[in-house]
N, C-alpha and C. Protein backbone atom coordinates (compact mmCIF):
# COMPACT_ATOMS: atom_id res chain seq x y z
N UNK A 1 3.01 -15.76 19.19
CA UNK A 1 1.58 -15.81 19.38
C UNK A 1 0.90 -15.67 18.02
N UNK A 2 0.31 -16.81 17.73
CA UNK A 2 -0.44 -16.49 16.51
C UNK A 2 -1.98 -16.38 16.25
N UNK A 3 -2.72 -15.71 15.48
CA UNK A 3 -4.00 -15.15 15.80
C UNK A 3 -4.37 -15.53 14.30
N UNK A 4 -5.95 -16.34 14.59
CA UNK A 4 -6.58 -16.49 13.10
C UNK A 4 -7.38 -15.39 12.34
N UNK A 5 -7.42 -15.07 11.28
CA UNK A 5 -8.28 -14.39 10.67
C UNK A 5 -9.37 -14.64 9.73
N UNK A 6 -10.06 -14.51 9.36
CA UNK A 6 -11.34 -14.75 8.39
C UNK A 6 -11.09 -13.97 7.39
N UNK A 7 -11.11 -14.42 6.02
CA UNK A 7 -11.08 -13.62 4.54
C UNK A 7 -11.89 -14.21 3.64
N UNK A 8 -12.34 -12.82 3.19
CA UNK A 8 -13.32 -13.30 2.09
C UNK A 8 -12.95 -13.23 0.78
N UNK A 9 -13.46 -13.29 -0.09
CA UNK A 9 -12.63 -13.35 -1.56
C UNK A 9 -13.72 -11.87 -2.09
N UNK A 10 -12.89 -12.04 -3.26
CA UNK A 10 -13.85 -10.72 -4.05
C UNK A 10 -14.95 -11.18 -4.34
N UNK A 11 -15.39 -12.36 -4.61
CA UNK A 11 -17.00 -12.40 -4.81
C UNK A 11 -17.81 -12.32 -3.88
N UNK A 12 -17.24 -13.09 -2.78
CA UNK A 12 -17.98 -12.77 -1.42
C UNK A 12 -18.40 -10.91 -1.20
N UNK A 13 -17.77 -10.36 -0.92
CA UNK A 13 -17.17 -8.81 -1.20
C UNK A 13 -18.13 -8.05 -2.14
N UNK A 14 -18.14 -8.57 -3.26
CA UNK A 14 -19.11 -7.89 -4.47
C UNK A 14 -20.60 -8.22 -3.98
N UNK A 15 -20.82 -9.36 -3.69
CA UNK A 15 -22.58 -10.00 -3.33
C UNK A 15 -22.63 -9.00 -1.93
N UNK A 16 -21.75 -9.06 -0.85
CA UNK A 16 -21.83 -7.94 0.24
C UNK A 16 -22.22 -6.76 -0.28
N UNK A 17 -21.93 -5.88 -0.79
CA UNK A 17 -22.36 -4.26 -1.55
C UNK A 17 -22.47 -4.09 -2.46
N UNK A 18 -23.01 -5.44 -3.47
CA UNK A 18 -23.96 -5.35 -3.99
C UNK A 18 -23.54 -4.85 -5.65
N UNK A 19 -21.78 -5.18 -5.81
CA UNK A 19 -21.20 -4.31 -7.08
C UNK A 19 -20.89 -5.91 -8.13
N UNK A 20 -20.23 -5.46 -9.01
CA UNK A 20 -19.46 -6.71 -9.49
C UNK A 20 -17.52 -6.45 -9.05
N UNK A 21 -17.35 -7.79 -9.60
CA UNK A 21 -16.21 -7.74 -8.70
C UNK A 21 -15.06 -6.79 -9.03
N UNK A 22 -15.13 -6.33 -10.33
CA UNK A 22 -14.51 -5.08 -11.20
C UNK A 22 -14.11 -4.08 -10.14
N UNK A 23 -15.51 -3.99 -9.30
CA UNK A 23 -15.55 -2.84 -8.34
C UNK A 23 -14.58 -2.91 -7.24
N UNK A 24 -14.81 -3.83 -6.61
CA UNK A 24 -14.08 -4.20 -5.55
C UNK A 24 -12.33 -3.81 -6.36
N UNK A 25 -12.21 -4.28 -7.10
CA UNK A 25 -10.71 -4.02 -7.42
C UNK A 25 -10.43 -2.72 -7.62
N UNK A 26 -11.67 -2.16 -8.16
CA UNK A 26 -11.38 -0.80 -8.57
C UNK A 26 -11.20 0.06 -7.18
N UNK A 27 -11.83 -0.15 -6.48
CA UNK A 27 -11.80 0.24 -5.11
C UNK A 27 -10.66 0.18 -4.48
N UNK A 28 -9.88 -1.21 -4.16
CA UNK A 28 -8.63 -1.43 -3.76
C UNK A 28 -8.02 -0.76 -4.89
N UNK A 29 -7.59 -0.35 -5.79
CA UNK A 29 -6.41 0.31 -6.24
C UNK A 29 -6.54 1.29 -6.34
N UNK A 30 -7.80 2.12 -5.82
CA UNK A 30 -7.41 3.63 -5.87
C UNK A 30 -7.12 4.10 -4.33
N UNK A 31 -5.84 4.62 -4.95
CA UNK A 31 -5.53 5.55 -3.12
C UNK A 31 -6.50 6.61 -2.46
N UNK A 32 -7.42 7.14 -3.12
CA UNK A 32 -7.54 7.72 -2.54
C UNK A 32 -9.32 7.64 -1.98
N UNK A 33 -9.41 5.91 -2.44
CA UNK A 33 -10.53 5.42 -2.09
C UNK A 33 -10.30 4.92 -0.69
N UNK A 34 -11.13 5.06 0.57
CA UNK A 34 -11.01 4.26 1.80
C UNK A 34 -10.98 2.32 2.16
N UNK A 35 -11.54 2.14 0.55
CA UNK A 35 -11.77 0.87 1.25
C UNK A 35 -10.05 0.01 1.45
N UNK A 36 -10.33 -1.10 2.14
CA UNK A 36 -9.05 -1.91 2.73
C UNK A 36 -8.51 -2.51 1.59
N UNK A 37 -7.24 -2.56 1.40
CA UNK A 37 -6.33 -3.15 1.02
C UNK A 37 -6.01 -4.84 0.59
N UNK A 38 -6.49 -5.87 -0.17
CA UNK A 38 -6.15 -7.17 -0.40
C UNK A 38 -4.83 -7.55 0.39
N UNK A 39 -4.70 -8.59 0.48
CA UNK A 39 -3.55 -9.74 1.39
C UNK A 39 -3.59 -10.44 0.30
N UNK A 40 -2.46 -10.60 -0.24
CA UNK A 40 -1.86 -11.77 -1.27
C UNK A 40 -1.49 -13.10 -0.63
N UNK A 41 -2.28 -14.25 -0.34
CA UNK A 41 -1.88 -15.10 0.42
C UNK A 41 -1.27 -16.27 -0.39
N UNK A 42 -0.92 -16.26 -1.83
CA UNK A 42 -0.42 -16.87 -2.22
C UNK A 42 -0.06 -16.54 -4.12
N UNK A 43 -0.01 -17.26 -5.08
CA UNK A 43 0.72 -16.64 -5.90
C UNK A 43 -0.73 -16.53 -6.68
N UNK A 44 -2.13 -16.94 -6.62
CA UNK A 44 -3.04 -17.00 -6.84
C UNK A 44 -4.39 -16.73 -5.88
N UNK A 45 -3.89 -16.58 -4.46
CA UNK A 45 -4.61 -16.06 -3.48
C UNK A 45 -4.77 -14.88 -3.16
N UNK A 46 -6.06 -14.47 -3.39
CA UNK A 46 -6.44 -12.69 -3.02
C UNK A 46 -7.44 -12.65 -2.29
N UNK A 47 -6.95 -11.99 -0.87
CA UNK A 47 -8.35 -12.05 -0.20
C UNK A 47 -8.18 -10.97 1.09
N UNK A 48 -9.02 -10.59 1.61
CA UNK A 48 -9.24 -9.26 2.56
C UNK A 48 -10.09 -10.21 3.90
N UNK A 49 -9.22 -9.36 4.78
CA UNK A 49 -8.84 -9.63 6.50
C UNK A 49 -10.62 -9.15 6.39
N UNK A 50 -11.55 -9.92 6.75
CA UNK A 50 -12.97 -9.30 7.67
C UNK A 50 -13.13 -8.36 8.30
N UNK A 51 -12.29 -8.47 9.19
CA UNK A 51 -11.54 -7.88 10.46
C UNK A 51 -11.14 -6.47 9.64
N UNK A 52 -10.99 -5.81 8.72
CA UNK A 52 -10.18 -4.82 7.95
C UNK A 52 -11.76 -4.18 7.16
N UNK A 53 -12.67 -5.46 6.59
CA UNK A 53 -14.10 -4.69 6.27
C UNK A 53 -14.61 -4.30 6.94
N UNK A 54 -15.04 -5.26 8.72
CA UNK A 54 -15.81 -4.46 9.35
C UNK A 54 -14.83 -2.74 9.63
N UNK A 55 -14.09 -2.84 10.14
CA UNK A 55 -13.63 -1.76 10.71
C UNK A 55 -13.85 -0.91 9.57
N UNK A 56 -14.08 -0.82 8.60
CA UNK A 56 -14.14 -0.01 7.06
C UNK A 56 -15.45 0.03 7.17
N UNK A 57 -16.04 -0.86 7.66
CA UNK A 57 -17.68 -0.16 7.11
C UNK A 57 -18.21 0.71 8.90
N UNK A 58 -17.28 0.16 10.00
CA UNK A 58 -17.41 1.41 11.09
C UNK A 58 -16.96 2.82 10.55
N UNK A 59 -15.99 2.52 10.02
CA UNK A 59 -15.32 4.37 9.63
C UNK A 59 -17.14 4.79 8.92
N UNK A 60 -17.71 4.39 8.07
CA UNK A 60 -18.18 4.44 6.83
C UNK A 60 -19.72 4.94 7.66
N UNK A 61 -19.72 4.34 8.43
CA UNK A 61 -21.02 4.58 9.60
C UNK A 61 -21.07 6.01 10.17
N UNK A 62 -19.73 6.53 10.78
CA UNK A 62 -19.21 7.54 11.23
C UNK A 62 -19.66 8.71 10.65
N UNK A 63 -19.11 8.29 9.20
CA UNK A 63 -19.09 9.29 8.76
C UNK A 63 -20.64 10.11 7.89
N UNK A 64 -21.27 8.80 7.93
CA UNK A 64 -22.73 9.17 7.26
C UNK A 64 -23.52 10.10 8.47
């Protein structure tokens, strides 16, 4: 059974909250930051499941 997903790239991502895209990376590589994790979809493809932001910006709601 296979299921589609929607991904956005880091610029998409940066214009969303408003950072440059520095951020976004900086974000994904710190552990002990919440935001979601990149999907390497190819040897030049970097991009994050939608599906993985919204649920990140529900936690993010929660918690405000």
């Amino acid at each position: 059974m296979s299921q589609s997903s929607e991904y956005a790239t880091v610029a998409t991502l940066a214009k969303r909250y408003d950072v440059g895209p520095a951020t976004i990376w900086r974000w994904s590589a710190n552990p002990k930051h919440p935001f979601p994790q990149p999907i390497k979809l190819g040897p030049n493809c970097t991009r994050w499941r939608i599906e993985d932001i919204e649920a990140f910006e529900a936690r993010c709601k929660e918690v405000a």
